[in-house]
C-alpha atoms as a PDB file:
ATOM      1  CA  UNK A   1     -63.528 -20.928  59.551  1.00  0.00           C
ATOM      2  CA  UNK A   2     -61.385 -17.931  58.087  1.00  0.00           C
ATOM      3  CA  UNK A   3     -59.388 -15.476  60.216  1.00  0.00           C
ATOM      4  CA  UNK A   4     -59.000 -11.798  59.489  1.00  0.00           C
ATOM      5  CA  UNK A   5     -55.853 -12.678  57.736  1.00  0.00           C
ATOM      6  CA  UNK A   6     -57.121 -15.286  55.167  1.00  0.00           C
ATOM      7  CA  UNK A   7     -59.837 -13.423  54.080  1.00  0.00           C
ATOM      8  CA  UNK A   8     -57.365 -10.478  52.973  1.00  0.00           C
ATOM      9  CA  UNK A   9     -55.416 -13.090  50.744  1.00  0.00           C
ATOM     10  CA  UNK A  10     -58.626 -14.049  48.972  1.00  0.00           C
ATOM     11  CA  UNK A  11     -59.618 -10.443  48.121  1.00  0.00           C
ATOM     12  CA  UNK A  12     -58.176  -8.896  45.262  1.00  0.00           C
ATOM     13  CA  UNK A  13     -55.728  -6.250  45.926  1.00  0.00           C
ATOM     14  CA  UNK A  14     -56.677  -2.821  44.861  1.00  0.00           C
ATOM     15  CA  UNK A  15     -53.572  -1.121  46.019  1.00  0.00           C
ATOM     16  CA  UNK A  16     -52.358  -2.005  42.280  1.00  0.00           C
ATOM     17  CA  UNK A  17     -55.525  -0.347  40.696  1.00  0.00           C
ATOM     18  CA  UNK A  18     -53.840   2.510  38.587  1.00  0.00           C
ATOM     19  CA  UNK A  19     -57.380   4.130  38.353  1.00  0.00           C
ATOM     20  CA  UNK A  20     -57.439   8.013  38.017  1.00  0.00           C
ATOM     21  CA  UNK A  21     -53.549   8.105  38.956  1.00  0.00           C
ATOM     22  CA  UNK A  22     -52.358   7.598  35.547  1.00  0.00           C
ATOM     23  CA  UNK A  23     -52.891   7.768  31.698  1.00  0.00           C
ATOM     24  CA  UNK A  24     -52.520   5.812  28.480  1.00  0.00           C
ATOM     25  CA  UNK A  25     -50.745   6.607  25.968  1.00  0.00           C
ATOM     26  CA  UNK A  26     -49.946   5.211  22.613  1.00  0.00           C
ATOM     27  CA  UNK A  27     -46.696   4.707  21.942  1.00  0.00           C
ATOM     28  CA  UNK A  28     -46.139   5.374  18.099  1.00  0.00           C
ATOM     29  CA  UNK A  29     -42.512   5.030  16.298  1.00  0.00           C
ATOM     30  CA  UNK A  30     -40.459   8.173  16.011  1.00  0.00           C
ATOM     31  CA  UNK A  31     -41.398   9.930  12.368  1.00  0.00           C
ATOM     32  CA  UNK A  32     -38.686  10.318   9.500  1.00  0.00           C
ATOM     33  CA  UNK A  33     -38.372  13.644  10.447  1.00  0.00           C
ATOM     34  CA  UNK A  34     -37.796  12.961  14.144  1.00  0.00           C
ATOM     35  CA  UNK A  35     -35.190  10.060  12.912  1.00  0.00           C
ATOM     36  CA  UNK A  36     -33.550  13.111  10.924  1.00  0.00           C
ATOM     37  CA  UNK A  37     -33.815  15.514  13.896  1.00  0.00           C
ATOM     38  CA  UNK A  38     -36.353  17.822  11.972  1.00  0.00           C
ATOM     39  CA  UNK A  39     -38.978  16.668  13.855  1.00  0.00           C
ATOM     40  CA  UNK A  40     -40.578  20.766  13.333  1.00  0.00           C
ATOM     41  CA  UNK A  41     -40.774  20.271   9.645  1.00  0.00           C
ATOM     42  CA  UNK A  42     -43.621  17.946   8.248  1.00  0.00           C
ATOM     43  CA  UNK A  43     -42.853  16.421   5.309  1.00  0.00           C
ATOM     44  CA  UNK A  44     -46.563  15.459   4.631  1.00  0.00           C
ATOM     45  CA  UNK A  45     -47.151  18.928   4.721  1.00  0.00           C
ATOM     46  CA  UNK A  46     -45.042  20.104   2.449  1.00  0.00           C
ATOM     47  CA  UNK A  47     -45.889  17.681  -0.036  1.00  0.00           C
ATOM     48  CA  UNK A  48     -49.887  18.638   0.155  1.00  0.00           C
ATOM     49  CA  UNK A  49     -49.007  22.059  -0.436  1.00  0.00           C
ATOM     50  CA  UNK A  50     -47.250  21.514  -3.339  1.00  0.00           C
ATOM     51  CA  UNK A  51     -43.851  22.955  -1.932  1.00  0.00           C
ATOM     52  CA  UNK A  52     -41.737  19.793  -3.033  1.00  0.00           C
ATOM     53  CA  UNK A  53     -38.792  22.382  -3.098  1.00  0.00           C
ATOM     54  CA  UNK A  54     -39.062  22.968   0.931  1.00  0.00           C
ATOM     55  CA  UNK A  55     -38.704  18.787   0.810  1.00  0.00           C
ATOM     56  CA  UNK A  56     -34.250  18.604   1.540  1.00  0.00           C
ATOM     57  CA  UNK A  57     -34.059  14.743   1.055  1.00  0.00           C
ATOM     58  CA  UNK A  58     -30.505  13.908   1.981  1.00  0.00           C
ATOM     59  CA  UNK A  59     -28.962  11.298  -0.599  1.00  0.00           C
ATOM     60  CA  UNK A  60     -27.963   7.786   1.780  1.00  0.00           C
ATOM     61  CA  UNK A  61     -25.594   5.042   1.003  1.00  0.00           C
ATOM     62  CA  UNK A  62     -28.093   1.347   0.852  1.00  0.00           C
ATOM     63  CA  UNK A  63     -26.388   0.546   4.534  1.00  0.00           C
ATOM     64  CA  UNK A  64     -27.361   3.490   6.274  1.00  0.00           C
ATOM     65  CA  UNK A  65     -30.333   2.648   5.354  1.00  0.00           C
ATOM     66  CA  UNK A  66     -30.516  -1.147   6.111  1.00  0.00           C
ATOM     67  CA  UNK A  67     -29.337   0.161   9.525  1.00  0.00           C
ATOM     68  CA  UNK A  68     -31.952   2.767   9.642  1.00  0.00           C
ATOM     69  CA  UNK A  69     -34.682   0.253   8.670  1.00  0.00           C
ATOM     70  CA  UNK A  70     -33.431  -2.411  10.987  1.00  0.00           C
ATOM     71  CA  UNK A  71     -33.108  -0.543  14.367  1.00  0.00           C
ATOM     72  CA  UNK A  72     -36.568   0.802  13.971  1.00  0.00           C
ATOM     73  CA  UNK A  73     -38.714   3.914  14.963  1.00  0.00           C
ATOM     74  CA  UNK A  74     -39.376   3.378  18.340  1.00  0.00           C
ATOM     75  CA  UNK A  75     -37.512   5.997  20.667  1.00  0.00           C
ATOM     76  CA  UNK A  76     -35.512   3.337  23.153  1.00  0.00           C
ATOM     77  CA  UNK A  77     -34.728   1.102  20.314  1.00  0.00           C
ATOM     78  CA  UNK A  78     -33.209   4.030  18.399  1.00  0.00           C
ATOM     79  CA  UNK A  79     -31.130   4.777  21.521  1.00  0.00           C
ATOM     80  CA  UNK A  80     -29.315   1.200  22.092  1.00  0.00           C
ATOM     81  CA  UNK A  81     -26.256   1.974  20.493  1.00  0.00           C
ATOM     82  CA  UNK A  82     -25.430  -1.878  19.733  1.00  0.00           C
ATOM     83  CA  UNK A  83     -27.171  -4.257  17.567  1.00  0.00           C
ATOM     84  CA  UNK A  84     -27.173  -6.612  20.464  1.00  0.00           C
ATOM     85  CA  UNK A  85     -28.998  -4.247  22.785  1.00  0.00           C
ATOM     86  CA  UNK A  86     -31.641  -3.098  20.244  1.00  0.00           C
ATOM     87  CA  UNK A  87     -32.648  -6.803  19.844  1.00  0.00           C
ATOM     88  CA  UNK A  88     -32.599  -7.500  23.190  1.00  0.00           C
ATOM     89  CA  UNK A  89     -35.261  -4.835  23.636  1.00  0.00           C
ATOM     90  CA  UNK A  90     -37.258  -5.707  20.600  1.00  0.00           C
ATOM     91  CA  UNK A  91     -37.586  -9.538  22.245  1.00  0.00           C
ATOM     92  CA  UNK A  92     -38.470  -7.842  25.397  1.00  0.00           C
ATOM     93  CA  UNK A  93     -41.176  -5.967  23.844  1.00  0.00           C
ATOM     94  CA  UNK A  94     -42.262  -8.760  21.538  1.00  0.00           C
ATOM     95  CA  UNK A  95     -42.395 -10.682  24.860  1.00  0.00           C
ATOM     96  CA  UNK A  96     -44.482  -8.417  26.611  1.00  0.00           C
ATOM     97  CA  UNK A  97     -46.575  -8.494  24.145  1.00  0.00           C
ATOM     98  CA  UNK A  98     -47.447 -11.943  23.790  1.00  0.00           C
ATOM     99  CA  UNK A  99     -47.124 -12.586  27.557  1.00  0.00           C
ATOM    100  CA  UNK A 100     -49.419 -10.198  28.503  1.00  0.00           C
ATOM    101  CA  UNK A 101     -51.919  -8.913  26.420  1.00  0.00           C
ATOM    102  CA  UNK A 102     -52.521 -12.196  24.073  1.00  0.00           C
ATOM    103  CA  UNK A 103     -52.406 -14.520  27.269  1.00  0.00           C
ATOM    104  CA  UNK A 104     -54.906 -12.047  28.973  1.00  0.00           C
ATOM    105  CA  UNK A 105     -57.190 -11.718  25.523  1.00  0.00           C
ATOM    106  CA  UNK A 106     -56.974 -15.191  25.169  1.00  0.00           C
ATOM    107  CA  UNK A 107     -56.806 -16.967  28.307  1.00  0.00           C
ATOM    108  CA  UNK A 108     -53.521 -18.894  26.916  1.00  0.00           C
ATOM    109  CA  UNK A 109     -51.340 -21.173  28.969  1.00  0.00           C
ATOM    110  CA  UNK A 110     -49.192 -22.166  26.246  1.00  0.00           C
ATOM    111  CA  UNK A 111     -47.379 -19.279  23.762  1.00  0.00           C
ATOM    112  CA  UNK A 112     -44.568 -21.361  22.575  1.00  0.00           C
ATOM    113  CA  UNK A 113     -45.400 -21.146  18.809  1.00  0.00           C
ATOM    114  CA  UNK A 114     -46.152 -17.684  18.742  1.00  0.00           C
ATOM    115  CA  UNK A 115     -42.694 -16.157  18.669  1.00  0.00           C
ATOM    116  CA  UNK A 116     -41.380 -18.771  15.827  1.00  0.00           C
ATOM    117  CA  UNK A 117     -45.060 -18.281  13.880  1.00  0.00           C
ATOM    118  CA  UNK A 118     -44.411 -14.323  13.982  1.00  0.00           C
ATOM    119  CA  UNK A 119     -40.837 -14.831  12.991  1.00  0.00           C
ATOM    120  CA  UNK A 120     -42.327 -17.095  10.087  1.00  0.00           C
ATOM    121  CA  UNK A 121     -44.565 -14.689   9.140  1.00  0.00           C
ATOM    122  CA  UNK A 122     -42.169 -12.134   8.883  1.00  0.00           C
ATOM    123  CA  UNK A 123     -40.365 -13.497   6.157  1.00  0.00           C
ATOM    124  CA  UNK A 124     -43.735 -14.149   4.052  1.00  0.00           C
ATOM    125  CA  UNK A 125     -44.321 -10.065   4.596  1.00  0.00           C
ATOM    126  CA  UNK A 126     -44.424  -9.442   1.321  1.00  0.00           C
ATOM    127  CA  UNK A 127     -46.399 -12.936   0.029  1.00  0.00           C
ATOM    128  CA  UNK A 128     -50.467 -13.672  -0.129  1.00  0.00           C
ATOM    129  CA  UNK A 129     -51.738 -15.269   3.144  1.00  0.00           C
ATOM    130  CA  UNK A 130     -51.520 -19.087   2.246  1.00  0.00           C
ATOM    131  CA  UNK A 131     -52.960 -20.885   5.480  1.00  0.00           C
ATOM    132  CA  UNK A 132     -52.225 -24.269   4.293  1.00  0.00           C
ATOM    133  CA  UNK A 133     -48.479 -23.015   3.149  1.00  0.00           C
ATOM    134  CA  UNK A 134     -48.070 -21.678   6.713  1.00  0.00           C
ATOM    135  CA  UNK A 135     -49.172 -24.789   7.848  1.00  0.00           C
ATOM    136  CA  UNK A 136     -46.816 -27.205   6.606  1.00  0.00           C
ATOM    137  CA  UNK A 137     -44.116 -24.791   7.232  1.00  0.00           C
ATOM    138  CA  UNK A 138     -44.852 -23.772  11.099  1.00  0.00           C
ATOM    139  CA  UNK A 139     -46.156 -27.487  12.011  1.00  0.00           C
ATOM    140  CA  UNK A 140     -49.747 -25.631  13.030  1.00  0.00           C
ATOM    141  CA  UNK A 141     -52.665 -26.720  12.358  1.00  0.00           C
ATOM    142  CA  UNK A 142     -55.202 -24.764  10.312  1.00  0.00           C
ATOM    143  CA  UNK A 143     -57.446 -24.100  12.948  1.00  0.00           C
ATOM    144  CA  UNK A 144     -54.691 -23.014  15.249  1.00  0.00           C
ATOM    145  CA  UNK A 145     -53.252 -20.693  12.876  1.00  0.00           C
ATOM    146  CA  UNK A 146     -56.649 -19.063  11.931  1.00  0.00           C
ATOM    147  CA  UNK A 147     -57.136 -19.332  15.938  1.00  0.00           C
ATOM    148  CA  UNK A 148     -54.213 -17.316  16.544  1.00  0.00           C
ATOM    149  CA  UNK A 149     -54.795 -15.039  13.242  1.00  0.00           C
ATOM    150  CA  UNK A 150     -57.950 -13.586  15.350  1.00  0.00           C
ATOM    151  CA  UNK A 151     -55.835 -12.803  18.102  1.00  0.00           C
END
């Protein structure tokens, strides 16, 4: 027989139920003009109306660019003001990610492979989806790949 007490631990807890005390929001990278602290003027805009003239496209040196490419759009990445930092919060969010939401969409124990398979993937951005390339190189099978490709 149960006391009071045991029956409690077997209930789920609803004092972590967020339900009509907060709101979701999606989380989108900052904009060019945002990065460039015009964030009033839209540049899509501008270039619908035909008013390329209103368009002040400062010229940039390739590593300010590189830099501005590799700490990203996202607001708190933007912020870190080392390399070290900004990557430490990208593998945070990457883990987060893949701790979370695939485990929980997937019912996952074991993520080991995703990180390394996204990093692999990463450098084949700009390459045609070759499942049997991505096999040999990631040690995946086929089936796990496409598995994970649903995800």
């Amino acid at each position: 027989m149960l006391t009071g007490s045991a029956n409690v631990l077997l209930l789920p807890t609803l004092a972590d139920s967020l339900a009509g005390r907060m709101e979701t929001l999606a989380l989108w990278p900052l904009s060019g003009a945002e990065l460039a602290g015009e964030a009033d003027f839209n540049r899509a805009d501008a270039l619908f109306d035909g008013d390329i003239s209103a368009l002040r496209i400062v010229a940039c040196d390739r590593e300010v660019l590189v830099t501005t490419l590799v700490q990203g759009g996202y607001a708190e990445a933007v912020a870190r003001s080392s390399p070290r930092r900004r990557a430490s919060w990208f593998e945070s969010y990457l883990d987060t990610i893949l701790q979370r939401d695939v485990r929980d969409l997937a019912h996952l124990e074991q993520l080991i492979e995703l990180p390394s398979l996204l990093q692999l993937l990463a450098t084949r951005s700009a390459s045609l989806l070759n499942f049997a390339e991505l096999s040999r190189a990631s040690g995946l099978t086929q089936t796990t790949l496409k598995r994970y490709f649903s995800l």
